[in-house]
PDB file of N, CA and C in Angstrom:
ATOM      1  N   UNK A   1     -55.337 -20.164-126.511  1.00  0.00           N
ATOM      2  CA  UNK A   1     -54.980 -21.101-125.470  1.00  0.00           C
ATOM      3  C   UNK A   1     -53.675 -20.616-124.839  1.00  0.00           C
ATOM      4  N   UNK A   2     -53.279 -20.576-123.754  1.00  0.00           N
ATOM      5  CA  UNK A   2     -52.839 -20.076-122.927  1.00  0.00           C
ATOM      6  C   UNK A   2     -51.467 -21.590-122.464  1.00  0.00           C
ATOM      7  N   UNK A   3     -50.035 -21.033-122.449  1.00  0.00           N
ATOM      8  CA  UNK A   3     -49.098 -21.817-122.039  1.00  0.00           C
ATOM      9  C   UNK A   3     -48.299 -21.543-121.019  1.00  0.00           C
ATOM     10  N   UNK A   4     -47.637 -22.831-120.594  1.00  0.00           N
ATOM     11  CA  UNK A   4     -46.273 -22.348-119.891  1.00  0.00           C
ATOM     12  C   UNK A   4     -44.956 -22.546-120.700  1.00  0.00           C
ATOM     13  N   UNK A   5     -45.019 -22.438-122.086  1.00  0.00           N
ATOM     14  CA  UNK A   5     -43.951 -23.413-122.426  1.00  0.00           C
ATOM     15  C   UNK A   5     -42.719 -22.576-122.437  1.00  0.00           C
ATOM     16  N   UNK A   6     -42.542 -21.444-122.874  1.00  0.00           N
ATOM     17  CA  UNK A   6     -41.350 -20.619-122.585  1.00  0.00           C
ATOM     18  C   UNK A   6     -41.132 -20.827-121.049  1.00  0.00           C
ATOM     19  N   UNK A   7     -41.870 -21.222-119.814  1.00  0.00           N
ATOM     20  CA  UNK A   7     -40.999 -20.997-118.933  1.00  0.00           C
ATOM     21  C   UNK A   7     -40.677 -22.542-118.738  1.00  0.00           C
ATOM     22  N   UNK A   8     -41.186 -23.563-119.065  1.00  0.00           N
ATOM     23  CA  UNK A   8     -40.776 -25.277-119.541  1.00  0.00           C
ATOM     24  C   UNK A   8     -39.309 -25.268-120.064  1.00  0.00           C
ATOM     25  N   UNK A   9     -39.224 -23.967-121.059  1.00  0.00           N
ATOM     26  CA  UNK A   9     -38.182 -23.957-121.720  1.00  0.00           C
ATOM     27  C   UNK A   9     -37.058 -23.705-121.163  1.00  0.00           C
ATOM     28  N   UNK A  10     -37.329 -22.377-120.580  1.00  0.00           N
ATOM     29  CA  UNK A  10     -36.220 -21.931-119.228  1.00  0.00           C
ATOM     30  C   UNK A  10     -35.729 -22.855-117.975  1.00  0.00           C
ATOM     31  N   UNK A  11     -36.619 -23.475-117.752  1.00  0.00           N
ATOM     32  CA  UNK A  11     -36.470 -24.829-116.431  1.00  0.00           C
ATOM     33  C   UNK A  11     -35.182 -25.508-117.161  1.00  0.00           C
ATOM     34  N   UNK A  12     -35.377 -25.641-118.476  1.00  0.00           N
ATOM     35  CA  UNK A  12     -34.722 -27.170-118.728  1.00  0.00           C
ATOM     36  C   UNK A  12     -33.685 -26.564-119.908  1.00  0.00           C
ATOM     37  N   UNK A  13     -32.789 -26.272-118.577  1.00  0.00           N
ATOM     38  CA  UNK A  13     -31.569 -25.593-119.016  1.00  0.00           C
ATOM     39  C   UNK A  13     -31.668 -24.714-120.730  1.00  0.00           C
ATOM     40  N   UNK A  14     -32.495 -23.542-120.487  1.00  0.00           N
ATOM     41  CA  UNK A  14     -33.162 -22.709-121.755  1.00  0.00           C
ATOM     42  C   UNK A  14     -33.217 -23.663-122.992  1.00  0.00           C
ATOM     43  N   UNK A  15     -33.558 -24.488-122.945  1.00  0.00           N
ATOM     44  CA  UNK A  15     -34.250 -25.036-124.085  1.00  0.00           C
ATOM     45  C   UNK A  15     -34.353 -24.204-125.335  1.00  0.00           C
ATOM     46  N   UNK A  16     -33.932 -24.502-126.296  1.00  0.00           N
ATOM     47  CA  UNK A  16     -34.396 -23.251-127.843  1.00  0.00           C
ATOM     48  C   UNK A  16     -35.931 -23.482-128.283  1.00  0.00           C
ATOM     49  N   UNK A  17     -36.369 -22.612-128.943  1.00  0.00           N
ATOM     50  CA  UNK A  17     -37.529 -22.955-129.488  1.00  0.00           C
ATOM     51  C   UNK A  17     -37.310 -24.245-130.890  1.00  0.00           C
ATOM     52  N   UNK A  18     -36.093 -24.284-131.680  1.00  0.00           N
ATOM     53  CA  UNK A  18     -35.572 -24.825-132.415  1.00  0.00           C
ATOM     54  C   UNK A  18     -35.513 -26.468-131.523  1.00  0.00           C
ATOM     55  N   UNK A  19     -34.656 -26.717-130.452  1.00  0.00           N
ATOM     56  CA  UNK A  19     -34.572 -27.814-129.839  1.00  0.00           C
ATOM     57  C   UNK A  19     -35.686 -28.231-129.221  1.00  0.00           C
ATOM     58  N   UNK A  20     -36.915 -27.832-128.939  1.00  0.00           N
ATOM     59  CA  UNK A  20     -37.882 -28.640-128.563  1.00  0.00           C
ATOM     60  C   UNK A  20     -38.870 -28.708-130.252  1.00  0.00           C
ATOM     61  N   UNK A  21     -38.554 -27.863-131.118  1.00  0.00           N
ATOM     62  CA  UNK A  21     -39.760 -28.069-132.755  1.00  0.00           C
ATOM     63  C   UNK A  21     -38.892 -29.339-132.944  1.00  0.00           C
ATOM     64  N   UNK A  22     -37.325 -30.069-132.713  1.00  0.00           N
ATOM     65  CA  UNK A  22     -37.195 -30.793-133.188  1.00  0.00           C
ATOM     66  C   UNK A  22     -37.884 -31.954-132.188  1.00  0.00           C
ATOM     67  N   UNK A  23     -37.451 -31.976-131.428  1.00  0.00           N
ATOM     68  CA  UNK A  23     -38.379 -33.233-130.216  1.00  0.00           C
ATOM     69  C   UNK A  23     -39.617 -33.406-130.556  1.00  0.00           C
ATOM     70  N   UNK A  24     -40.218 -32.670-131.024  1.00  0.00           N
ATOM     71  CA  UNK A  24     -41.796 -32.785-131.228  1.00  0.00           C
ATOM     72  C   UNK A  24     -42.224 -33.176-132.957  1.00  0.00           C
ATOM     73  N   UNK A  25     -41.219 -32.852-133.140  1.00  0.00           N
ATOM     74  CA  UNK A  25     -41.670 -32.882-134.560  1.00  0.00           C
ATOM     75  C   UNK A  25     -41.819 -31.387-135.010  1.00  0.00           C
ATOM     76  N   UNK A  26     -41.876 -30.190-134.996  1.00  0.00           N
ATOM     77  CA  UNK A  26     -42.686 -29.146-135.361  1.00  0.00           C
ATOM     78  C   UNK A  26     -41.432 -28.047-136.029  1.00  0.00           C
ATOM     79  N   UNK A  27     -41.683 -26.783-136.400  1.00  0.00           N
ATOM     80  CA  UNK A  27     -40.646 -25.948-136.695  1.00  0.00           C
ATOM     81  C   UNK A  27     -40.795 -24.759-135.958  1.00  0.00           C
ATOM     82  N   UNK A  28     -39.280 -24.426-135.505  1.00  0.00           N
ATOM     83  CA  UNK A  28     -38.932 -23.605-134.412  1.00  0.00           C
ATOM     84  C   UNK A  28     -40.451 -22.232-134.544  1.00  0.00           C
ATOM     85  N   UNK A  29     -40.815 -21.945-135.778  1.00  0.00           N
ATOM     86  CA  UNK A  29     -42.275 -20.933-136.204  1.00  0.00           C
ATOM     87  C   UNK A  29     -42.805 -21.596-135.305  1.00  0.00           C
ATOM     88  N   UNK A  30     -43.312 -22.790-135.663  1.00  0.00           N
ATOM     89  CA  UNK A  30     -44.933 -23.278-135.140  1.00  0.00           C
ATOM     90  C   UNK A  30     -44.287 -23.115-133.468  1.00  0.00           C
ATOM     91  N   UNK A  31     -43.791 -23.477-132.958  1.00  0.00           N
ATOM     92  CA  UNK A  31     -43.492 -23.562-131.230  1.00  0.00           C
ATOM     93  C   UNK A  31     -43.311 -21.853-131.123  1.00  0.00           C
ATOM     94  N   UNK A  32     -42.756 -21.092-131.409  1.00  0.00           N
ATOM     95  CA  UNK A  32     -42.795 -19.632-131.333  1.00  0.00           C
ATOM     96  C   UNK A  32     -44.505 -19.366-131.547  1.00  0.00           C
ATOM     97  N   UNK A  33     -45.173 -19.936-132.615  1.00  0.00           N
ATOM     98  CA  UNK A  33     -46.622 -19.391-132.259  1.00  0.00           C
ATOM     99  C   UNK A  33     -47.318 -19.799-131.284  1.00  0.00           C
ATOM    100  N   UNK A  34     -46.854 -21.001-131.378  1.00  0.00           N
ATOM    101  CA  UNK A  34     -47.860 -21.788-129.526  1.00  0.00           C
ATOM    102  C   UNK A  34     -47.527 -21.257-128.539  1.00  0.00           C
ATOM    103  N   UNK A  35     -46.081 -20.799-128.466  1.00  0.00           N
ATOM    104  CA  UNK A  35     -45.805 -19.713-127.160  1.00  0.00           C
ATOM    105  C   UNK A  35     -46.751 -18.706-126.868  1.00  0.00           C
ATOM    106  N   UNK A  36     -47.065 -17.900-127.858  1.00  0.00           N
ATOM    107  CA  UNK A  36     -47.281 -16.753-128.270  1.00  0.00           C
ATOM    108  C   UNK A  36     -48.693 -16.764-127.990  1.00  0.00           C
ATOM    109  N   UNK A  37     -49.370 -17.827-128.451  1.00  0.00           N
ATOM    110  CA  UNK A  37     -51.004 -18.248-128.100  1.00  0.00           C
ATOM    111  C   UNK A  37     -52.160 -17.757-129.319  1.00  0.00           C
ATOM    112  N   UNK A  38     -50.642 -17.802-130.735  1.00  0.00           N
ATOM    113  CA  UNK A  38     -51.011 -17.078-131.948  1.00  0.00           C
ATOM    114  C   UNK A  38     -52.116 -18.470-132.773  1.00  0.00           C
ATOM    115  N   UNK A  39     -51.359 -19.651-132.012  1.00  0.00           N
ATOM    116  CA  UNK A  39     -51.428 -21.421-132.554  1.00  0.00           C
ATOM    117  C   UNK A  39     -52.177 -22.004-132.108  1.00  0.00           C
ATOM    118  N   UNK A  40     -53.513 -22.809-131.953  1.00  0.00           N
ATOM    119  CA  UNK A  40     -53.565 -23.770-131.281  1.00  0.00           C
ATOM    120  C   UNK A  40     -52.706 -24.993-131.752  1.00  0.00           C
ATOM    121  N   UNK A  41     -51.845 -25.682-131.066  1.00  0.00           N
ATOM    122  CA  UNK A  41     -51.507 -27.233-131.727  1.00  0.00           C
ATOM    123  C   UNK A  41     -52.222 -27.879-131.393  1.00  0.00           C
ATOM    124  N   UNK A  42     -52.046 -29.354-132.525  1.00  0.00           N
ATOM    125  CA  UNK A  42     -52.803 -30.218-132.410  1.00  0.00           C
ATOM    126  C   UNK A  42     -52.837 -30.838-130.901  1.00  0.00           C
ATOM    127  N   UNK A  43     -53.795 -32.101-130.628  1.00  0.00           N
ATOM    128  CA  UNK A  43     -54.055 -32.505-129.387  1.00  0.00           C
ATOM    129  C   UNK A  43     -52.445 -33.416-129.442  1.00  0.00           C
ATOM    130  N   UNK A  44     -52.268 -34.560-130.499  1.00  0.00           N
ATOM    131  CA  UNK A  44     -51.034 -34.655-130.141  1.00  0.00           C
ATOM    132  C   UNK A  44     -49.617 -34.273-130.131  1.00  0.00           C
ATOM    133  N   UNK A  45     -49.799 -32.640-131.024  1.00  0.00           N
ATOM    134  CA  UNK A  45     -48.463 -32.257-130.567  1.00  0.00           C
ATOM    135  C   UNK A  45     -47.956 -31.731-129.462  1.00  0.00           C
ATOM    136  N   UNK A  46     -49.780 -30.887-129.101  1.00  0.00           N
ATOM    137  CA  UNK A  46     -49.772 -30.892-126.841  1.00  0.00           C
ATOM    138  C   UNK A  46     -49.253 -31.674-126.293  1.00  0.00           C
ATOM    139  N   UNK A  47     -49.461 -33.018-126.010  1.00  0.00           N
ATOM    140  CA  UNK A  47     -49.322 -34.108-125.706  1.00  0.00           C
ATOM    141  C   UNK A  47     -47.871 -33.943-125.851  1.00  0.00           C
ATOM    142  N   UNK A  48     -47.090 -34.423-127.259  1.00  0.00           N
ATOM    143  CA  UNK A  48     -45.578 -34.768-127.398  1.00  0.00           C
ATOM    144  C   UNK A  48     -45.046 -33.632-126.601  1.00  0.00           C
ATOM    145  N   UNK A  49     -45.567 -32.270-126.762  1.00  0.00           N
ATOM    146  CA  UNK A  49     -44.816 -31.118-126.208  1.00  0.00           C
ATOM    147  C   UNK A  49     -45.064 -31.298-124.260  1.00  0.00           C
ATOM    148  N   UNK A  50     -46.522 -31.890-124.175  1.00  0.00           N
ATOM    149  CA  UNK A  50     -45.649 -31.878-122.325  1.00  0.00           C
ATOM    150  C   UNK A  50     -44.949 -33.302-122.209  1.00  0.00           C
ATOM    151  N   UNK A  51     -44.831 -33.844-122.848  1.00  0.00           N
ATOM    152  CA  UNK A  51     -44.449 -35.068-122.418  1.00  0.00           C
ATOM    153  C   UNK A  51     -42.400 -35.174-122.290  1.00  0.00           C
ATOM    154  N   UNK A  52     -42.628 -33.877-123.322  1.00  0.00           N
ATOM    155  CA  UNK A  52     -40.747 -33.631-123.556  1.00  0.00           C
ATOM    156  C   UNK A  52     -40.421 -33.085-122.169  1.00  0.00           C
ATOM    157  N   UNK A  53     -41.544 -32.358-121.371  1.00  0.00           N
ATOM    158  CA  UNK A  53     -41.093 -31.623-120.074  1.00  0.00           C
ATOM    159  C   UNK A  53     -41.556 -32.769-118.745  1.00  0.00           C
ATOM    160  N   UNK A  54     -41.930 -33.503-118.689  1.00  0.00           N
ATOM    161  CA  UNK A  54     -42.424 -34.289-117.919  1.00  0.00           C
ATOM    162  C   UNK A  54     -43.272 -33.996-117.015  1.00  0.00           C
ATOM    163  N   UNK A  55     -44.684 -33.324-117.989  1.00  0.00           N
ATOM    164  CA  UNK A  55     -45.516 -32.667-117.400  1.00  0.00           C
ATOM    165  C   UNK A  55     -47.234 -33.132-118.118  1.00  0.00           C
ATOM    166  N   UNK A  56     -47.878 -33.215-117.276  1.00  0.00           N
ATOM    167  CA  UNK A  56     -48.994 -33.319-117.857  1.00  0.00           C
ATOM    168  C   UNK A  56     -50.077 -31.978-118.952  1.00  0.00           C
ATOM    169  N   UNK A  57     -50.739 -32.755-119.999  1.00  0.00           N
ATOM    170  CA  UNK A  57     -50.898 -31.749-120.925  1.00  0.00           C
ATOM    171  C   UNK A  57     -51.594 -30.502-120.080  1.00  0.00           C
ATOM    172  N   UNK A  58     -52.614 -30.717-118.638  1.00  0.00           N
ATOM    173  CA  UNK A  58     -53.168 -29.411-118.421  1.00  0.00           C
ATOM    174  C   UNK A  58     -52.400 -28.415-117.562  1.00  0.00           C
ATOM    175  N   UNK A  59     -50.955 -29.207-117.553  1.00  0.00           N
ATOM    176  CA  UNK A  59     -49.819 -28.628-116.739  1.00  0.00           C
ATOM    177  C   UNK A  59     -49.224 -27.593-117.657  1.00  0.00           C
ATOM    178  N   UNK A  60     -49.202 -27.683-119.013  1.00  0.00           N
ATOM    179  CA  UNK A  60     -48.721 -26.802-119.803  1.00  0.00           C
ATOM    180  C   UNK A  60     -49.665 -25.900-120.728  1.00  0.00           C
ATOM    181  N   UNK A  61     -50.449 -26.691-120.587  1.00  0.00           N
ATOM    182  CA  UNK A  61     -51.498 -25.355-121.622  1.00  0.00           C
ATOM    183  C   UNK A  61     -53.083 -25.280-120.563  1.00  0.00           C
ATOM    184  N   UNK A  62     -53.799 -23.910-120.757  1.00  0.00           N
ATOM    185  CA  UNK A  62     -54.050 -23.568-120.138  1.00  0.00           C
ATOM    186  C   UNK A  62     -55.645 -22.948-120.744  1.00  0.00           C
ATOM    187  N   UNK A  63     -56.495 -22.948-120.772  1.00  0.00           N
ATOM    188  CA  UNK A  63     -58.033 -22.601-121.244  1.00  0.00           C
ATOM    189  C   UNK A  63     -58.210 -21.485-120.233  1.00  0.00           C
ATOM    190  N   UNK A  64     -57.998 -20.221-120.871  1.00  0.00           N
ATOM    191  CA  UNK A  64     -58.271 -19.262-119.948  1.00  0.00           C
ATOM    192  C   UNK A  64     -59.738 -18.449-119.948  1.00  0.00           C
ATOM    193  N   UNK A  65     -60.328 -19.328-120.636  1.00  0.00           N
ATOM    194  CA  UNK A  65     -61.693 -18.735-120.454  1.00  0.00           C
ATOM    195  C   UNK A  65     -62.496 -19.964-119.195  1.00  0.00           C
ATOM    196  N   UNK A  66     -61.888 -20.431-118.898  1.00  0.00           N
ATOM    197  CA  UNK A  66     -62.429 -21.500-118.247  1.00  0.00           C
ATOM    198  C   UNK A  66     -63.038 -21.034-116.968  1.00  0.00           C
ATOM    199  N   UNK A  67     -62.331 -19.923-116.317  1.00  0.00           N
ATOM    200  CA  UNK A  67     -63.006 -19.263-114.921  1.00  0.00           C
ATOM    201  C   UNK A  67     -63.929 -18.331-115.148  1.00  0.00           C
ATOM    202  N   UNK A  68     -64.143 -17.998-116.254  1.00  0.00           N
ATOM    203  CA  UNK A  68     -65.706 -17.063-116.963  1.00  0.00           C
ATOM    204  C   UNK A  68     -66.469 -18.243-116.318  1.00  0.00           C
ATOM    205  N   UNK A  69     -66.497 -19.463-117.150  1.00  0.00           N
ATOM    206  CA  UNK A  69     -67.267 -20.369-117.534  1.00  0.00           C
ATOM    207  C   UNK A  69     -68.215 -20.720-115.816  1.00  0.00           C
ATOM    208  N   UNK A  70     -66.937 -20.965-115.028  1.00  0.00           N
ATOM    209  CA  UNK A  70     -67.741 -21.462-113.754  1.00  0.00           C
ATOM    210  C   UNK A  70     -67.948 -20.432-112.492  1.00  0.00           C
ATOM    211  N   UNK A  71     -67.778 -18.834-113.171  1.00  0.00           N
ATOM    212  CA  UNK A  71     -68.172 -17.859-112.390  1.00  0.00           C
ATOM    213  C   UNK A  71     -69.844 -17.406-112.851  1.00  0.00           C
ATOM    214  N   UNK A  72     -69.926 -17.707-114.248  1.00  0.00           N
ATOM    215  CA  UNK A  72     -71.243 -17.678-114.556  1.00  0.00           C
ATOM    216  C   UNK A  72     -72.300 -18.701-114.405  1.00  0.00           C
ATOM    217  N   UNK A  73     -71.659 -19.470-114.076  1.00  0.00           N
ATOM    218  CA  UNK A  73     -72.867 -21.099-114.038  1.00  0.00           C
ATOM    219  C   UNK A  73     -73.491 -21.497-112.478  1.00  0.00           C
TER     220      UNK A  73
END
């Protein structure tokens, strides 16, 4: 799954990976793997994580197989 959150992070005055695992609940690892697209997180730590940026969840994460999907159909 595919993010924006490193650049979420950068917007809002560089954000640490440490200062948003605490907002969310998570550890600075797990948000370094969701960056990374190593993670899926759960549906509500998506959720808590756009909600810290004031963004909607399909604003920050991203299904990049999704334009296969409706180039083949």
């Amino acid at each position: 799954m595919a993010n924006d959150i490193r650049l979420l992070r950068f917007m809002a005055q560089e954000m640490t990976q440490s200062e948003l695992g605490k907002r969310v609940g998570l550890t600075r690892q797990t948000i370094a793997a969701i960056e990374q697209g190593r993670y899926a997180p759960s549906l509500a730590a998506a959720f808590r994580i756009a909600d810290v940026f004031g963004k909607r969840i399909d604003e920050v994460f991203h299904w990049p197989y999704a334009a296969e999907r409706t180039e083949t159909t």
